[in-house]
C-alpha atoms as a PDB file:
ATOM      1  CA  UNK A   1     -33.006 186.512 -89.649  1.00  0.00           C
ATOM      2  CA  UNK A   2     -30.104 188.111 -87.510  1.00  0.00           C
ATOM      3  CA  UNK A   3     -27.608 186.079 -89.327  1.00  0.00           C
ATOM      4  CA  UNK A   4     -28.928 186.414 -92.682  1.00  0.00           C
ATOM      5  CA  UNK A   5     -28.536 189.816 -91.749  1.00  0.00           C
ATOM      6  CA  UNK A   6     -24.774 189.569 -91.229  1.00  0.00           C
ATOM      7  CA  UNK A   7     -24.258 188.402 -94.621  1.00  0.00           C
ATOM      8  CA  UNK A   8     -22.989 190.714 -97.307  1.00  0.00           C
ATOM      9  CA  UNK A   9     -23.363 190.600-100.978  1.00  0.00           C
ATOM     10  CA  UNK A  10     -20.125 191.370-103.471  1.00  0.00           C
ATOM     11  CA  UNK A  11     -20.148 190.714-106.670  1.00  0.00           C
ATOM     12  CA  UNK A  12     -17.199 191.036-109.409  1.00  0.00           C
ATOM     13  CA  UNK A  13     -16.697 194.367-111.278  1.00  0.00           C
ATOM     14  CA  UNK A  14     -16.070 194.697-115.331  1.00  0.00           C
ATOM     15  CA  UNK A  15     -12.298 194.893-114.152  1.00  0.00           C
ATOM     16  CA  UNK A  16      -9.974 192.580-113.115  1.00  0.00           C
ATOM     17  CA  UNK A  17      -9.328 193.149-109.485  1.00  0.00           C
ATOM     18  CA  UNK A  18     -12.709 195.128-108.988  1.00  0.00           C
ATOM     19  CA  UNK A  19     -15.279 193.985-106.801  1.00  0.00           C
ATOM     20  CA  UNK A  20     -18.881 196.099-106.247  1.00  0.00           C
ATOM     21  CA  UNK A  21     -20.342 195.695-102.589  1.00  0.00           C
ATOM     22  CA  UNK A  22     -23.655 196.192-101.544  1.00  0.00           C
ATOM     23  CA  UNK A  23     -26.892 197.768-102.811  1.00  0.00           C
ATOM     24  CA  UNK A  24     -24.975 200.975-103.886  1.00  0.00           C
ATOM     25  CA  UNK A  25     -22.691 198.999-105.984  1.00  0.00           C
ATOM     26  CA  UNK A  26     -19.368 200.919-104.333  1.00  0.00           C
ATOM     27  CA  UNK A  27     -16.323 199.666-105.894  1.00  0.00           C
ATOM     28  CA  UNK A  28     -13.283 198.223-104.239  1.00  0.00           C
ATOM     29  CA  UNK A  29     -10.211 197.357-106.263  1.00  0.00           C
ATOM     30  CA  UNK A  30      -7.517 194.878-105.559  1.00  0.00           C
ATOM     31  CA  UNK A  31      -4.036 194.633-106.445  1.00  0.00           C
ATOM     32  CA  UNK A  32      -3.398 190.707-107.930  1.00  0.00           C
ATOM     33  CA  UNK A  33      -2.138 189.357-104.990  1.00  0.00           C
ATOM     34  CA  UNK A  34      -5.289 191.063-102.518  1.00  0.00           C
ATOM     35  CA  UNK A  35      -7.807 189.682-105.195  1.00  0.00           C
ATOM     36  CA  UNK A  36      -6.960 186.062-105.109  1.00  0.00           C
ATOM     37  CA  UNK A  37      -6.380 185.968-101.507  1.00  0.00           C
ATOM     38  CA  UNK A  38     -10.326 187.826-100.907  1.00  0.00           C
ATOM     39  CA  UNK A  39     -11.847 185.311-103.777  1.00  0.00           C
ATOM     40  CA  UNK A  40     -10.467 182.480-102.184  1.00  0.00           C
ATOM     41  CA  UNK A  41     -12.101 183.431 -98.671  1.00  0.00           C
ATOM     42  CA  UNK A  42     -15.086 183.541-100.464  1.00  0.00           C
ATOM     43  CA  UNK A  43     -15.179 180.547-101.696  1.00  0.00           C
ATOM     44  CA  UNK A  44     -14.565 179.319 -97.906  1.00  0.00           C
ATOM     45  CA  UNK A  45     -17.094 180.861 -95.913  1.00  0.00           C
ATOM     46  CA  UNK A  46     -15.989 178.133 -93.220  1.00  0.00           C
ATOM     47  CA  UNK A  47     -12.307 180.050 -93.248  1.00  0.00           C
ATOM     48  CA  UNK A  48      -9.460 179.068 -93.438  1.00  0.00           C
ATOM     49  CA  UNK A  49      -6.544 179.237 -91.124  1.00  0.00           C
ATOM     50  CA  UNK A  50      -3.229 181.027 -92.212  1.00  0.00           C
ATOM     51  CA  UNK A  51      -1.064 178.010 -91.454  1.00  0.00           C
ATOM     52  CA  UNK A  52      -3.207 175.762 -93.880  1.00  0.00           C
ATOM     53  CA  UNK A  53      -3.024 178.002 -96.972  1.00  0.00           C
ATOM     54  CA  UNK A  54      -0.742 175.319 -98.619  1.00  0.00           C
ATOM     55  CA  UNK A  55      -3.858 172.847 -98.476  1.00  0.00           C
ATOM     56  CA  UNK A  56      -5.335 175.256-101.103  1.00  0.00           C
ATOM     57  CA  UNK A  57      -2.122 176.035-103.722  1.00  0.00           C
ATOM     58  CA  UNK A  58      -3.848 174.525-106.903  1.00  0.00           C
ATOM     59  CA  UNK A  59      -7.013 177.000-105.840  1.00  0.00           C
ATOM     60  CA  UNK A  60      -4.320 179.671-104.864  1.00  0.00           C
ATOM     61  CA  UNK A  61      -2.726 179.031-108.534  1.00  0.00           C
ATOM     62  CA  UNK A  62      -5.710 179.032-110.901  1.00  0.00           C
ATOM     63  CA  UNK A  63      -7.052 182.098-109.161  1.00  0.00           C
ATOM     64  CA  UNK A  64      -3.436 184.180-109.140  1.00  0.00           C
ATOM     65  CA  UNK A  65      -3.192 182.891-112.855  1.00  0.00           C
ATOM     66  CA  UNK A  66      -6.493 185.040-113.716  1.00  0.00           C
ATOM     67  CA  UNK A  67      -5.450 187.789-111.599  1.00  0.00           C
ATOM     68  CA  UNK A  68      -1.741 188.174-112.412  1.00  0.00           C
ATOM     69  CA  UNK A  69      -0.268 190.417-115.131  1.00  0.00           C
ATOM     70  CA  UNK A  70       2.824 187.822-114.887  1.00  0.00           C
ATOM     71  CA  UNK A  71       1.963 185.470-117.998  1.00  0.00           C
ATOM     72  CA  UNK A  72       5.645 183.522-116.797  1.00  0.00           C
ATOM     73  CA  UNK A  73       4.149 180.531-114.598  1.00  0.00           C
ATOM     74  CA  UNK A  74       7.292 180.785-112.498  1.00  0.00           C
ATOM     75  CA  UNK A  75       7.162 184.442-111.251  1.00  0.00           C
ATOM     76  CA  UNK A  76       3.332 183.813-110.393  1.00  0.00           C
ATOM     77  CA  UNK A  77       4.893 180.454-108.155  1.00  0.00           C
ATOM     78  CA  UNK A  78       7.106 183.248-106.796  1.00  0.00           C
ATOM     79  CA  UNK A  79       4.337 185.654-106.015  1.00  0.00           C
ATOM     80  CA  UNK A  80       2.563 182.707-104.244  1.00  0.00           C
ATOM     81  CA  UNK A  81       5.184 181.281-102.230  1.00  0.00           C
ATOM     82  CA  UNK A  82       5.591 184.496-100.818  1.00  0.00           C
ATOM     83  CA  UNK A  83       1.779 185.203-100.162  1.00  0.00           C
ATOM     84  CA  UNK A  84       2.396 181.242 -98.325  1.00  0.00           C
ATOM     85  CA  UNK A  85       5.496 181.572 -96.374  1.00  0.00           C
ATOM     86  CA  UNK A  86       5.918 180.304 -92.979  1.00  0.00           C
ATOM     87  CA  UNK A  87       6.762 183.634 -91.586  1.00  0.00           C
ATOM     88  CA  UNK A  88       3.413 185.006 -92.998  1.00  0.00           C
ATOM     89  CA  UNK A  89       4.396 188.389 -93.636  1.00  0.00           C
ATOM     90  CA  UNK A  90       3.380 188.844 -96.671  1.00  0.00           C
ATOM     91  CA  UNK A  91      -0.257 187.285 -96.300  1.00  0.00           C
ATOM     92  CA  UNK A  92      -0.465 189.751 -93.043  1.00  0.00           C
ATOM     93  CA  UNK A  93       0.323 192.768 -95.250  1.00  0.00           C
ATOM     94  CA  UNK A  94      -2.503 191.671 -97.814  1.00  0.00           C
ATOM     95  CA  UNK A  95      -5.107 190.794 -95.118  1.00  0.00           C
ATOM     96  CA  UNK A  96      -4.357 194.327 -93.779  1.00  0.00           C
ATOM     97  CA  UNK A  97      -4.376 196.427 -96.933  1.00  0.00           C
ATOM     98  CA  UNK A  98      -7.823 194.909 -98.048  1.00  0.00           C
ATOM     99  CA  UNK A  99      -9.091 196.038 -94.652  1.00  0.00           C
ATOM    100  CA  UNK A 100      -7.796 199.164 -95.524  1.00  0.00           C
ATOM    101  CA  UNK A 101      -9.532 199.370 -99.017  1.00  0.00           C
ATOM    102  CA  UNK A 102     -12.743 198.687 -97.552  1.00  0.00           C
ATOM    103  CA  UNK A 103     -12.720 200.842 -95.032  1.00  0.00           C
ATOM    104  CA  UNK A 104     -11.691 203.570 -97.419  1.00  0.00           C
ATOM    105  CA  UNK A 105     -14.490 202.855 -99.592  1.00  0.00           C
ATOM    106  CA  UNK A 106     -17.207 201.595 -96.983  1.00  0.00           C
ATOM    107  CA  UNK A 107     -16.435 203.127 -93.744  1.00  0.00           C
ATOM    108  CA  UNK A 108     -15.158 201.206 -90.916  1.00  0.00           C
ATOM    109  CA  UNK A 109     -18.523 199.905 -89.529  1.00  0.00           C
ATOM    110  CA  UNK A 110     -20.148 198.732 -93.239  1.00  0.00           C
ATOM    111  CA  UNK A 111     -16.325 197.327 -93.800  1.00  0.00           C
ATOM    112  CA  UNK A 112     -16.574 194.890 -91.362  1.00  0.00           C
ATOM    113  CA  UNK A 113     -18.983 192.380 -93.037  1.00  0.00           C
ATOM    114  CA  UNK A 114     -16.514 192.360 -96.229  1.00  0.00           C
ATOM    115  CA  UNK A 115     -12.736 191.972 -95.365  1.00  0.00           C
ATOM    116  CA  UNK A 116     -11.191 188.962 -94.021  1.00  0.00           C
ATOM    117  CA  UNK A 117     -10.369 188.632 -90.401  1.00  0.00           C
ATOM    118  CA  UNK A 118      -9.458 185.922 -87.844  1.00  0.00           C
ATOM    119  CA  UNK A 119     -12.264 184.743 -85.902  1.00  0.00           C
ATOM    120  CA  UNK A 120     -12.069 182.868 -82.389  1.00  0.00           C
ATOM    121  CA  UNK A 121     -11.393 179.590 -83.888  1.00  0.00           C
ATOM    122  CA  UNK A 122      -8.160 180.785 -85.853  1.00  0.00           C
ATOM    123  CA  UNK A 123      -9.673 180.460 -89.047  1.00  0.00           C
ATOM    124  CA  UNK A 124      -9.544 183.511 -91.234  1.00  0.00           C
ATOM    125  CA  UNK A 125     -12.986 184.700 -92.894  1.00  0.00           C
ATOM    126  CA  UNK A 126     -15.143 186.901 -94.637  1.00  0.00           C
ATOM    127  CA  UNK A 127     -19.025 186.864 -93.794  1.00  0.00           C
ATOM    128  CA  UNK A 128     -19.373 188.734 -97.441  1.00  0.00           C
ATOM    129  CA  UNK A 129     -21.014 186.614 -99.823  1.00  0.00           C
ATOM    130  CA  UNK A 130     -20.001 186.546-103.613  1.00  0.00           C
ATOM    131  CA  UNK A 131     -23.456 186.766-105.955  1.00  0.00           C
ATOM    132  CA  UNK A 132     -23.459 186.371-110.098  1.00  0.00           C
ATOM    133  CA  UNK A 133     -25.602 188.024-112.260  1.00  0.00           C
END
């Protein structure tokens, strides 16, 4: 029971970008780029380590594509390649403002079963489980 306890349920909003965590429904929005990077974590709950996010462009693509306002294919490759750089700056800077935006809506304890993080074994995770209706 103690891990089905650590489990969290989010589920998407009516928005794009908009995701509604726990029993209270609070919302958490998400710029384009914080969006597809949280979705894809939770389609991994085994994680995913920073330097591998290349293995996962096609995933990384189709989800951007739904979450961009770009409709030009080429500044979404941009937006990606950036997100995917070697010098991971920009993936850092995501990571840490959806921490941020679910702290602010959550508090800092609640927050921590919903943002991604980097666990012991290097790979990056969220223990937040996506539900549909």
């Amino acid at each position: 029971m103690g891990a089905l306890k650590q489990i969290r349920q989010v589920a998407f909003g009516s928005i794009r970008g908009e995701f509604l965590i726990g029993e209270n429904a609070s919302a958490v929005h998400l710029n384009p780029a914080e969006s597809t990077l949280f979705r894809l974590f939770l389609a991994h709950p085994e994680g995913i380590a920073s330097e591998n996010l290349l293995w996962h462009w096609k995933e990384l693509f189709s989800l951007y594509a739904h979450e961009s306002v770009f409709d030009d294919s080429r500044r979404q490759e941009d937006a990606l390649e950036s997100l995917c750089s070697e010098s991971k700056i920009v993936f850092y800077a995501n990571i840490s403002r959806i921490k941020r935006k679910f702290v602010k809506a959550l508090g800092a304890r609640q927050a921590a079963g919903y943002y991604i993080k980097r666990y012991a074994d290097g790979r990056y995770r969220t223990r937040a489980l996506l539900v549909t209706p």
